[in-house]
Protein backbone atom coordinates (compact mmCIF):
# COMPACT_ATOMS: atom_id res chain seq x y z
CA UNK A 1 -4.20 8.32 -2.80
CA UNK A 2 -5.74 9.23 0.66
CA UNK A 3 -2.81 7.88 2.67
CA UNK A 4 -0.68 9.97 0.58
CA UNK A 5 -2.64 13.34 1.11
CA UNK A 6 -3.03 12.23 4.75
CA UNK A 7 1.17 11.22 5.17
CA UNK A 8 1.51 14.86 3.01
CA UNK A 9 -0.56 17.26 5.45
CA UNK A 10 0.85 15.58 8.48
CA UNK A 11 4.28 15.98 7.48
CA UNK A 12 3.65 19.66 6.53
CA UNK A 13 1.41 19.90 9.95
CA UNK A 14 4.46 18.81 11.99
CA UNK A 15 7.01 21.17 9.52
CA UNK A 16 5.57 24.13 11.14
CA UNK A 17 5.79 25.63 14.59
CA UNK A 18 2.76 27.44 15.18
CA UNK A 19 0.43 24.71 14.04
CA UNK A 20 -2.05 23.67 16.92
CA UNK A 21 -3.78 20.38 16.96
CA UNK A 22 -4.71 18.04 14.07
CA UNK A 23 -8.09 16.23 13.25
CA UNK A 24 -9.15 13.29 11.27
CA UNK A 25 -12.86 14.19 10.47
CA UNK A 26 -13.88 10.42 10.21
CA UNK A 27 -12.40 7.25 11.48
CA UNK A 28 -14.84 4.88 10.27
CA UNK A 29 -16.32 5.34 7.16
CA UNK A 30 -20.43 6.54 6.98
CA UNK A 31 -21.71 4.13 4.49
CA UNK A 32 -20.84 1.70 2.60
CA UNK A 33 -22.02 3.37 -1.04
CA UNK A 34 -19.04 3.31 -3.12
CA UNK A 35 -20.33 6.14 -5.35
CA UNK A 36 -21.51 8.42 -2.73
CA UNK A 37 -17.74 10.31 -2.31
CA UNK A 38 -18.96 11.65 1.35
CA UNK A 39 -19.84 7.49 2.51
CA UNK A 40 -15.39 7.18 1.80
CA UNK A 41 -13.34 9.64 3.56
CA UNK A 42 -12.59 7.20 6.72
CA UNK A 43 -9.56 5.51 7.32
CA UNK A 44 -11.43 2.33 8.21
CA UNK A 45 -13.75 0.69 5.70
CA UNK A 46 -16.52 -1.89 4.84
CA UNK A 47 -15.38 -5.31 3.20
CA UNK A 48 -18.75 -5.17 1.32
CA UNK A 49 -18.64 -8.75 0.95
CA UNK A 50 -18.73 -9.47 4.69
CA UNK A 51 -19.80 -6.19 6.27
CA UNK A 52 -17.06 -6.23 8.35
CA UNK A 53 -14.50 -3.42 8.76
CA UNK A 54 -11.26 -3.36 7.37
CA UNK A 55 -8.35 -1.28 7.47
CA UNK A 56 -7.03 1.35 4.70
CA UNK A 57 -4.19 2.32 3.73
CA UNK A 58 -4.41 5.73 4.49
CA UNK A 59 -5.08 4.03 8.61
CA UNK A 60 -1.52 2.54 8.41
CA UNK A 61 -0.09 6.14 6.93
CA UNK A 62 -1.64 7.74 10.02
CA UNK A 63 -0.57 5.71 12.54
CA UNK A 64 2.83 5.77 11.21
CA UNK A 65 2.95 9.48 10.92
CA UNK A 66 1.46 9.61 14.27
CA UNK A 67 3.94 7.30 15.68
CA UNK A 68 6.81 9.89 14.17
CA UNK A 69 5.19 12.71 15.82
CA UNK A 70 5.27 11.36 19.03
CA UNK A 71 8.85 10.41 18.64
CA UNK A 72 9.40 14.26 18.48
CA UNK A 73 10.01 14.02 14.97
């Protein structure tokens, strides 16, 4: 769900001609509390198991629209 909403506001970002600059609030998520909504809005995760990071799938949407964008698209 957050790749689409991310892939949906950058393609209506870029549909626009006035628009100035686009920002991802958080890379990296904050915490790793699954039930604290604010701890989840990053496009990189936790693996909980290992503590390590790990990439979502709204992180592959936004490099991919990013890509586009830079393509002049």
């Amino acid at each position: 769900m957050q790749a689409a909403i991310l892939s949906n506001a950058i393609r209506l970002w870029r549909s626009y001609s006035w628009t100035g600059p686009m920002f991802v609030d958080t890379i990296q998520d904050k915490c790793a509390n699954i039930h604290v909504r604010e701890c989840n809005f990053g496009l990189i995760g936790v693996n909980r198991a290992h503590q390590s990071p790990v990439k979502k799938p709204a992180y592959g949407a936004f490099v991919k629209a990013v890509a586009a964008t830079n393509r002049g698209r």
